[in-house]
Each structure stands twice: as structure tokens, then as C-alpha cells.
C-alpha atoms as a PDB file:
ATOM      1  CA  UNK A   1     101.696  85.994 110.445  1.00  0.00           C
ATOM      2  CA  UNK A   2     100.701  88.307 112.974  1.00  0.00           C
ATOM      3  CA  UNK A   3     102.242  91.972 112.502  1.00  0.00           C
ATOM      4  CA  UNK A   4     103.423  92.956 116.625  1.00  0.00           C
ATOM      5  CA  UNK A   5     103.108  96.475 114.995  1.00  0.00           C
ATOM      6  CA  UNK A   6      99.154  96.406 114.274  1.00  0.00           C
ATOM      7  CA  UNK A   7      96.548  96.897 117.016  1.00  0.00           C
ATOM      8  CA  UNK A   8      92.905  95.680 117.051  1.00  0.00           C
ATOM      9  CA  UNK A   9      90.667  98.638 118.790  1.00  0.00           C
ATOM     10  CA  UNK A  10      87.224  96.868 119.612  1.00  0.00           C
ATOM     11  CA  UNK A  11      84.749  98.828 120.880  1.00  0.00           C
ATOM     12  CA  UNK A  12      81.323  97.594 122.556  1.00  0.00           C
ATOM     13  CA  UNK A  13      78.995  99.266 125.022  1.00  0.00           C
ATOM     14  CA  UNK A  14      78.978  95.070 126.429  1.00  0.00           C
ATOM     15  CA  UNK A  15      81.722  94.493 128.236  1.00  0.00           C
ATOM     16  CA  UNK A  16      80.993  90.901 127.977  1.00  0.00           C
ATOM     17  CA  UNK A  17      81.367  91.189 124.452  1.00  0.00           C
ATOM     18  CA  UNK A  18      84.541  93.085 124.535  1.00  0.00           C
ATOM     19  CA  UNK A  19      86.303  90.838 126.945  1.00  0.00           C
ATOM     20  CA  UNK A  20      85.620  87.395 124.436  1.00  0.00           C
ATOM     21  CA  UNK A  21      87.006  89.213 121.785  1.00  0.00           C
ATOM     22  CA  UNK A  22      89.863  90.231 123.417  1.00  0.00           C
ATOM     23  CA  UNK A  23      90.472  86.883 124.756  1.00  0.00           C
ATOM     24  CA  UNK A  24      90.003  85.883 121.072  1.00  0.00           C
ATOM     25  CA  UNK A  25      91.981  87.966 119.684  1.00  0.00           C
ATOM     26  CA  UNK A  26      94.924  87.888 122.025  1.00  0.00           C
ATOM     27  CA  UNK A  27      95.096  83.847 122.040  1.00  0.00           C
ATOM     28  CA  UNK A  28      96.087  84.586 118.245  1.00  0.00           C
ATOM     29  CA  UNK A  29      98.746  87.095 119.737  1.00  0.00           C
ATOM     30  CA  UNK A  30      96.850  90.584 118.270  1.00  0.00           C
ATOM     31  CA  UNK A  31      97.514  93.504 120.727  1.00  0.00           C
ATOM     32  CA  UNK A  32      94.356  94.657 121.845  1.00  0.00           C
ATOM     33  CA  UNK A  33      92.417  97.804 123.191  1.00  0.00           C
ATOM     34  CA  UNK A  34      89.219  97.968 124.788  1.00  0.00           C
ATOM     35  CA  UNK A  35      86.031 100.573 125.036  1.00  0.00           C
ATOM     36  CA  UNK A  36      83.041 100.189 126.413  1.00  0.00           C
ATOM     37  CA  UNK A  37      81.777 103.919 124.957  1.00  0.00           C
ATOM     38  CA  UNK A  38      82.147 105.283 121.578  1.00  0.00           C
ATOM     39  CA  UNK A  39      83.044 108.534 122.985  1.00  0.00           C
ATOM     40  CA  UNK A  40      85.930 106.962 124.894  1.00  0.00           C
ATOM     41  CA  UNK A  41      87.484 105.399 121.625  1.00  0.00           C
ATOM     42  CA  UNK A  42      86.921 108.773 119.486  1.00  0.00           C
ATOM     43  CA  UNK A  43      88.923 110.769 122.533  1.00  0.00           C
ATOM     44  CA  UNK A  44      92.610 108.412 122.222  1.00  0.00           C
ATOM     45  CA  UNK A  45      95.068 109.535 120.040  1.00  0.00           C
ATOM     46  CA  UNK A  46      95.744 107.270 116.645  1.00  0.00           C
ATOM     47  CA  UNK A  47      99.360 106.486 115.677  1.00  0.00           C
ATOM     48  CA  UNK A  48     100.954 105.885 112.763  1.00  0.00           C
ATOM     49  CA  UNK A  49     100.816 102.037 112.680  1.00  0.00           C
ATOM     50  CA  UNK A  50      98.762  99.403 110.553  1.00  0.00           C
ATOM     51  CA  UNK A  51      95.285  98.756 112.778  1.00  0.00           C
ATOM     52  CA  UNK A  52      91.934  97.668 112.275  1.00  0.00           C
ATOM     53  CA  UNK A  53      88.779  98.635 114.542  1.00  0.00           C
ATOM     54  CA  UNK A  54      85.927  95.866 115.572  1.00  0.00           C
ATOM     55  CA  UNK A  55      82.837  98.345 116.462  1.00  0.00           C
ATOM     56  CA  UNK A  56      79.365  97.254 117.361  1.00  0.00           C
ATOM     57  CA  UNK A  57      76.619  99.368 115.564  1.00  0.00           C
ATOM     58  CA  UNK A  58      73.988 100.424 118.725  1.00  0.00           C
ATOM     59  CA  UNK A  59      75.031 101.708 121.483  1.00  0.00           C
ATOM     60  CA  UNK A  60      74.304 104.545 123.860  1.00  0.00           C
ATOM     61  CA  UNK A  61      75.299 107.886 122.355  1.00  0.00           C
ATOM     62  CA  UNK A  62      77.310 107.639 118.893  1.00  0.00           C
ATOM     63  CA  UNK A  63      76.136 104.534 117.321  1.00  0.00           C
ATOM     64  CA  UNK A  64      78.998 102.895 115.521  1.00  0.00           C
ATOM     65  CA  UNK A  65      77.773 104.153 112.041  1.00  0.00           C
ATOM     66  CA  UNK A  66      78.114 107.904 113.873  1.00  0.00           C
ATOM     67  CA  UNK A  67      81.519 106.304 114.805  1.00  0.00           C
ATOM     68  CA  UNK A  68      82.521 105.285 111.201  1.00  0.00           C
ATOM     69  CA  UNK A  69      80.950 108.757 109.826  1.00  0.00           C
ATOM     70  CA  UNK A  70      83.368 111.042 112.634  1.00  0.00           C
ATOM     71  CA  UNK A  71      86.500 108.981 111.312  1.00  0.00           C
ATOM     72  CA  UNK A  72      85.606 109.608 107.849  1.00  0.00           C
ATOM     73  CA  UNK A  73      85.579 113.464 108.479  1.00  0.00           C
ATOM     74  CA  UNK A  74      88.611 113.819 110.207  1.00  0.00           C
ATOM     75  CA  UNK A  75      90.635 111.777 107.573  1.00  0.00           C
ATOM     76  CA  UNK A  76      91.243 108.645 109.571  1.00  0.00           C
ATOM     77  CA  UNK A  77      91.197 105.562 107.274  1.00  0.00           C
ATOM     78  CA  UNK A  78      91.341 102.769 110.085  1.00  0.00           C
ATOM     79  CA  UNK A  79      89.005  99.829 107.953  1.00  0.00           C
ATOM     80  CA  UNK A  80      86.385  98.938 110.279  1.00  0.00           C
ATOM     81  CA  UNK A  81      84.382  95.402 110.884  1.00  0.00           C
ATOM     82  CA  UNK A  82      81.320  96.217 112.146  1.00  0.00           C
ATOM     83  CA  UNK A  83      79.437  93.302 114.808  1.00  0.00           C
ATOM     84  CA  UNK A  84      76.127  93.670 115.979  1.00  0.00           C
ATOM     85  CA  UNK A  85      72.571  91.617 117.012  1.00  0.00           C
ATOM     86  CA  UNK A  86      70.249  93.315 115.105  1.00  0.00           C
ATOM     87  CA  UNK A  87      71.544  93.791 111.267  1.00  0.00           C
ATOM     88  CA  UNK A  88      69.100  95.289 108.818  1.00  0.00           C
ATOM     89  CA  UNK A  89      69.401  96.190 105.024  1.00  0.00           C
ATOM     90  CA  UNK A  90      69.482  99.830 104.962  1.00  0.00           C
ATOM     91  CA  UNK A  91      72.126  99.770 107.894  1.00  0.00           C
ATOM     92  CA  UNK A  92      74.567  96.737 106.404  1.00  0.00           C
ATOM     93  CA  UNK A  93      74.288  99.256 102.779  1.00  0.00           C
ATOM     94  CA  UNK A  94      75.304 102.543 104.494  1.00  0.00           C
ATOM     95  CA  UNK A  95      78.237 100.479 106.849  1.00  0.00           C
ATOM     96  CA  UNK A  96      79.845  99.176 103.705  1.00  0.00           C
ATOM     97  CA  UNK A  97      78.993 102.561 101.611  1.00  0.00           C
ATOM     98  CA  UNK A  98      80.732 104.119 104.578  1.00  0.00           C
ATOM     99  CA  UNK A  99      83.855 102.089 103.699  1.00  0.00           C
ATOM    100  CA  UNK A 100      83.758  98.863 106.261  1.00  0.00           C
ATOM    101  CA  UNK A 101      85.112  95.883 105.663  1.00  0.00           C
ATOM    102  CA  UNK A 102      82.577  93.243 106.771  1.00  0.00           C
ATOM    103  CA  UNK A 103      79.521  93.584 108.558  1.00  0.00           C
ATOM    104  CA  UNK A 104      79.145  90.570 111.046  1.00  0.00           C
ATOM    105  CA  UNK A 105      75.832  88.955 112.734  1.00  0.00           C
ATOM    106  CA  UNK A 106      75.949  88.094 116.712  1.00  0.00           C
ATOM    107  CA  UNK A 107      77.140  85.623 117.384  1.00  0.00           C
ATOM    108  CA  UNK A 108      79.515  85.524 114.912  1.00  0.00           C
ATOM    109  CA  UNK A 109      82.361  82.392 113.885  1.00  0.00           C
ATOM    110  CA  UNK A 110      85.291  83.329 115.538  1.00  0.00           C
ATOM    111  CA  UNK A 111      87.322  81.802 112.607  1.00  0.00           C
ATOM    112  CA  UNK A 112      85.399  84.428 110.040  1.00  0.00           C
ATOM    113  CA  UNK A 113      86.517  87.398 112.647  1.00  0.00           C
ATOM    114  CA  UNK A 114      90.238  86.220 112.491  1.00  0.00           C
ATOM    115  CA  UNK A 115      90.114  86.190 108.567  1.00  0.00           C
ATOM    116  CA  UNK A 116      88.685  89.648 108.007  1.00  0.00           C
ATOM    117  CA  UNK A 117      90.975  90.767 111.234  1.00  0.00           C
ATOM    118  CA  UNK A 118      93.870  89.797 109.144  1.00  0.00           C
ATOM    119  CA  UNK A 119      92.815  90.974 105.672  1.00  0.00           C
ATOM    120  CA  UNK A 120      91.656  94.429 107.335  1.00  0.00           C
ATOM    121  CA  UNK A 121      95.134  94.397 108.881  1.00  0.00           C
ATOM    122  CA  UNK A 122      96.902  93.755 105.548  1.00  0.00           C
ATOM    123  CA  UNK A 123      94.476  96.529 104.154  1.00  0.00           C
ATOM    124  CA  UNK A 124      95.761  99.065 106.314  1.00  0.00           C
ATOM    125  CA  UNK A 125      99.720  98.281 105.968  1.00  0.00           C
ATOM    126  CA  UNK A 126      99.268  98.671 102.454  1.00  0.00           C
ATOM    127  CA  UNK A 127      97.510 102.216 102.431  1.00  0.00           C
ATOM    128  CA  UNK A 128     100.130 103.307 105.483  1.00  0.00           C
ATOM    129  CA  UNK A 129     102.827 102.392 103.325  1.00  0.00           C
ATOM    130  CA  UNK A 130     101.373 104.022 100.451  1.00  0.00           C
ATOM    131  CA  UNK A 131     100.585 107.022 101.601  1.00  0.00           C
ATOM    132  CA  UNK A 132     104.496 107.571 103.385  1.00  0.00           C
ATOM    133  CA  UNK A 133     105.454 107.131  99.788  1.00  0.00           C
ATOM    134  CA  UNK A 134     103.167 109.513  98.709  1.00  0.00           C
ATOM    135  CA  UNK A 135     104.399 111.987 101.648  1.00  0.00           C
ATOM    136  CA  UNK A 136     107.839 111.994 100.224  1.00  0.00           C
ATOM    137  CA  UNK A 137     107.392 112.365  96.615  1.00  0.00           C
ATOM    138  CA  UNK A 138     104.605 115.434  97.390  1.00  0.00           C
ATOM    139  CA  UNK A 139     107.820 116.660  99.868  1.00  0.00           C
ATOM    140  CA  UNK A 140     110.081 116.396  97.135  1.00  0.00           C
ATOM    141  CA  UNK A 141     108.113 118.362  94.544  1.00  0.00           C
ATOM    142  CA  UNK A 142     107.340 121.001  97.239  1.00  0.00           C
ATOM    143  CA  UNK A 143     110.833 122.097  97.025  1.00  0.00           C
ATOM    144  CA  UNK A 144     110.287 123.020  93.382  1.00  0.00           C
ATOM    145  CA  UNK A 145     110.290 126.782  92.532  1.00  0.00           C
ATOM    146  CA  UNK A 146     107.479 128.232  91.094  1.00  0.00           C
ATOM    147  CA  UNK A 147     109.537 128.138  87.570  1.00  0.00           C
ATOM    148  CA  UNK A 148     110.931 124.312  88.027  1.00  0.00           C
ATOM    149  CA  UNK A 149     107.576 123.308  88.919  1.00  0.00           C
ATOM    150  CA  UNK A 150     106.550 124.746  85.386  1.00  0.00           C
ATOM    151  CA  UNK A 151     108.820 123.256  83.705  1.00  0.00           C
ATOM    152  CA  UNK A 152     108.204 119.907  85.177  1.00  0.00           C
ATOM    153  CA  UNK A 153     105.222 119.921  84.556  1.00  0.00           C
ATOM    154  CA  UNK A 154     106.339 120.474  80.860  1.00  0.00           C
ATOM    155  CA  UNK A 155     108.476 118.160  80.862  1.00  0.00           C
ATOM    156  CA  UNK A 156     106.429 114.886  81.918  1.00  0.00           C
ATOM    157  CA  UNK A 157     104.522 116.161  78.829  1.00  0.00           C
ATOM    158  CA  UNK A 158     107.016 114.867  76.443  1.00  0.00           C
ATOM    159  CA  UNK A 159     107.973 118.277  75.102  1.00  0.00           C
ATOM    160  CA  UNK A 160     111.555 118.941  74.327  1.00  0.00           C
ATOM    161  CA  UNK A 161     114.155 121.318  76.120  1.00  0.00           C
ATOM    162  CA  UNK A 162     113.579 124.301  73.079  1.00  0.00           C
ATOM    163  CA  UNK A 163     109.812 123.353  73.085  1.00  0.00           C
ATOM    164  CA  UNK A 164     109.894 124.552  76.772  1.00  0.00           C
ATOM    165  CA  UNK A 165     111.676 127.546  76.619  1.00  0.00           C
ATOM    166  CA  UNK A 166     110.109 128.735  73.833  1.00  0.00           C
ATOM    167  CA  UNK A 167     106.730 128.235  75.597  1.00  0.00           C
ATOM    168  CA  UNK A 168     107.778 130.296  78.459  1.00  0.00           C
ATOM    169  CA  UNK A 169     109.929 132.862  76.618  1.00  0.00           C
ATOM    170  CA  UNK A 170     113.289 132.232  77.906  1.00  0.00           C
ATOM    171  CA  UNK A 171     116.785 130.654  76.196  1.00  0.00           C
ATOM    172  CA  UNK A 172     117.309 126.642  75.928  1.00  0.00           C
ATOM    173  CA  UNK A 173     120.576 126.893  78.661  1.00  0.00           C
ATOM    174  CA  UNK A 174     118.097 128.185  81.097  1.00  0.00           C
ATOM    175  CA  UNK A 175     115.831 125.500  80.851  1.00  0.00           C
ATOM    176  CA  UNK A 176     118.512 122.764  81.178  1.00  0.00           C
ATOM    177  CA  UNK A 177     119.501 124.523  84.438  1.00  0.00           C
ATOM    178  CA  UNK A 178     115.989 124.206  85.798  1.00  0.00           C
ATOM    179  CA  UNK A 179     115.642 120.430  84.698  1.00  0.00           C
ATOM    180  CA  UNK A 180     118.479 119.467  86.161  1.00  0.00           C
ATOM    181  CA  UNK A 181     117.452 120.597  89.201  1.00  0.00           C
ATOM    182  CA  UNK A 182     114.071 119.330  89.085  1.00  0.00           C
ATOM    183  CA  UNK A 183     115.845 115.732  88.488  1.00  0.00           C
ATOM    184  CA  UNK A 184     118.035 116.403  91.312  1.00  0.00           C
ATOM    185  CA  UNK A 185     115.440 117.579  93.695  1.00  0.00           C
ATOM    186  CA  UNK A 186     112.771 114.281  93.001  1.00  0.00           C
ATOM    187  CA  UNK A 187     115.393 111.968  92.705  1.00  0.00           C
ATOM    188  CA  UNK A 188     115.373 110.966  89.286  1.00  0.00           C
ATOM    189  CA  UNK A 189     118.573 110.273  86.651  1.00  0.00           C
ATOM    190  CA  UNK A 190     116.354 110.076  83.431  1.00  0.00           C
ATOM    191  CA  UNK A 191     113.316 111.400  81.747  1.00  0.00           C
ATOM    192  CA  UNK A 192     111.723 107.826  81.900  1.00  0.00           C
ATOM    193  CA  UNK A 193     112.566 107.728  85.508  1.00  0.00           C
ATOM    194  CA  UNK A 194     110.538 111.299  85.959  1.00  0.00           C
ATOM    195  CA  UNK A 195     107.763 110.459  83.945  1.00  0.00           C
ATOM    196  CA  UNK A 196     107.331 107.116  85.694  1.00  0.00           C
ATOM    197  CA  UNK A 197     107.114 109.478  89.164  1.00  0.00           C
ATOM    198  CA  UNK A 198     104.576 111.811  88.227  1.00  0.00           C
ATOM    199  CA  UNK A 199     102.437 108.927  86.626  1.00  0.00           C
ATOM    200  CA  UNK A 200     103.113 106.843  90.010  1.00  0.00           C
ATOM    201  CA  UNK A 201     101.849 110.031  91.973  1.00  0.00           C
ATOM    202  CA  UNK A 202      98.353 110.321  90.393  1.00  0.00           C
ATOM    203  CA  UNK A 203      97.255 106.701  90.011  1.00  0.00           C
ATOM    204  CA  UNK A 204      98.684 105.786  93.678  1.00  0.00           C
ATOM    205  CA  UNK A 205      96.636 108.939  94.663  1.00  0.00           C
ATOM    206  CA  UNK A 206      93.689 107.802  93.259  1.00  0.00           C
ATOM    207  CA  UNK A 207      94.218 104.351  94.310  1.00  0.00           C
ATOM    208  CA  UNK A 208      94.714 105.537  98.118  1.00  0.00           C
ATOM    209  CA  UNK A 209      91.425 107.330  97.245  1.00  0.00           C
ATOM    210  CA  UNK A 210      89.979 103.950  96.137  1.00  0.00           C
ATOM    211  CA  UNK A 211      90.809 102.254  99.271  1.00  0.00           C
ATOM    212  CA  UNK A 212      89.683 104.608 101.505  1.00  0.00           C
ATOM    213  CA  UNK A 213      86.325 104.367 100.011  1.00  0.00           C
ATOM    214  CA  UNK A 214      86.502 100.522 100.373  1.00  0.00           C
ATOM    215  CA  UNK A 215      88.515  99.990 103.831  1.00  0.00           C
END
């Protein structure tokens, strides 16, 4: 199933090229966008939606690996599928070091385009979603005080409620008070339920990290 949400950027210094693809692509019902110069596709604004990006590797100007390298440094994780005539080893190994998802010979199956279209696709949904998760649960802990965040911090430790306050010099009540807020402010109804979030933050943080490297 084809998500009306996503959108397939290719980008091609042969319009030829670009215009098959697009006529591939949109026969399978993918919403499309088209550039003919790197520079063109590096000055549009990226949305918030799941996406992939089809880029040839020489062109005039920013070669698609300069392409893949600008996205990189300014934080944009849209997987890439890179296409191109001339493939050698040292460029297919820095592409996929880079993070792309497939690296593609001219001319390519169409049928093997679709299938890494739609896994890069699926790729990208899941690290959008992800990282909206990870948005509110990093907005949630923001609104921690410096001393709640202290004590939550103790708390996902396992320590008790008079481990805590002795630790940080002040009476058992108090810390109750802050934990309860802490609770209230993430969300949470139990200490399994708070320990769960904080252990959900760092491994879907590092798995976002994962991905990125990958997609």
C-alpha cells in the first residue's frame, strides 16, 4: 500500500531520466517531485512527512554524494537510493557509509526501484514516528525543575523515597512531593511505568541514531 502522505524527490541533471521515473513512479500512484540540479533540490523546504529521495551520483555542481553529505549536516534523515551509469567501489562504499539505502546501476529493473522505494518509504515513517515520540517525552521532562529532574533521575535508579532524600539532604515528605510531580508531569501512574520511560528514551535514541546511520 502506497502511503498518499509520502513523496518521492528524484533528482537527475537528465531530464530524460527524471521524466521515466516519474512516469514510473506515478503509474504506482507515488507523488512525485522533480530536479534537474542538485542545487535546486537542496533550496525547497522539507516537511514533516515520510519521503524517500532517488538521486543520481554525477552531475554538474554538487554530485549526489555532496548531496547526501549537505543532508547529513543539517540533520535531515530523508534515506536516499542512489542511480547512476558509472558505479565504482570506493563510491558504492562511501554512498552506503553515508547512510543510503541501495545503490542502483543504469539502467536499472524498474521492479527493484519500486521495492527499495517502498522499504525506504517504510524506513522513514518509522524514524518520523519515532522521533515525534521522542519530541514529547524530551517535552515532558523539560518541564522538570532542576530538583524533580534530580530526583528522577534517582528514582529510575531503584533507590527508595528515604534513600533520596537522604542523598540530597532534605526530609522524606519533600521528596514524595517532588515524585509525584515528576509522575504527573511524564505521564506515568507507577514506578514500573517511569522506569519503562526513561529506558524507552535512551534505547529509542540510540536506535533513531542507528537508523540514521543506515537510512
Amino acid at each position: 500500500m502506497i502511503n498518499k502522505n509520502s513523496i518521492v524527490y528524484i533528482v537527475d541533471d537528465d531530464d530524460l531520466v527524471c521524466r521515466s521515473i516519474e512516469r514510473l513512479l506515478r503509474s504506482a500512484n507515488y507523488q512525485t517531485k522533480t530536479f534537474t540540479s542538485a542545487q535546486d533540490f537542496l533550496n525547497i523546504e522539507f516537511y514533516e512527512r515520510p519521503g524517500c529521495l532517488i538521486l543520481d551520483v554525477t552531475m554538474p555542481g554538487f554530485s549526489g554524494l555532496e548531496v547526501q553529505e549537505t543532508l547529513l549536516s543539517l540533520d535531515i534523515s530523508l534515506p536516499i537510493i542512489f542511480i547512476t551509469g558509472h558505479a565504482s567501489v570506493p563510491m558504492t562504499v562511501r554512498a552506503m557509509k553515508g547512510g543510503a539505502i541501495n545503490f542502483l546501476e543504469k539502467p536499472f529493473d524498474q521492479c527493484e526501484l519500486i521495492d527499495e522505494l517502498e522499504k525506504a518509504i517504510q524506513l522513514d515513517r518509522q524514524v518520523t514516528q519515532r522521533e515525534k515520540e521522542l519530541s514529547i517525552v524530551k517535552a515532558n521532562i523539560g518541564l522538570l525543575t532542576p530538583r524533580e529532574n534530580e530526583v528522577y533521575k534517582l528514582v529510575i535508579t531503584g533507590k527508595l523515597n528515604k534513600q533520596i532524600a537522604a542523598e540530597l539532604g532534605v526530609c522524606e515528605k519533600t521528596i514524595k512531593v517532588h515524585r509525584a510531580r515528576v509522575m504527573g508531569k511524564l505521564r506515568v501512574k507507577s514506578l514500573a511505568e517511569l522506569v519503562h520511560l526513561s529506558d524507552s528514551l535512551a534505547i529509542t535514541s540510540f536506535n533513531l541514531m542507528h537508523i540514521h546511520q543506515q537510512a
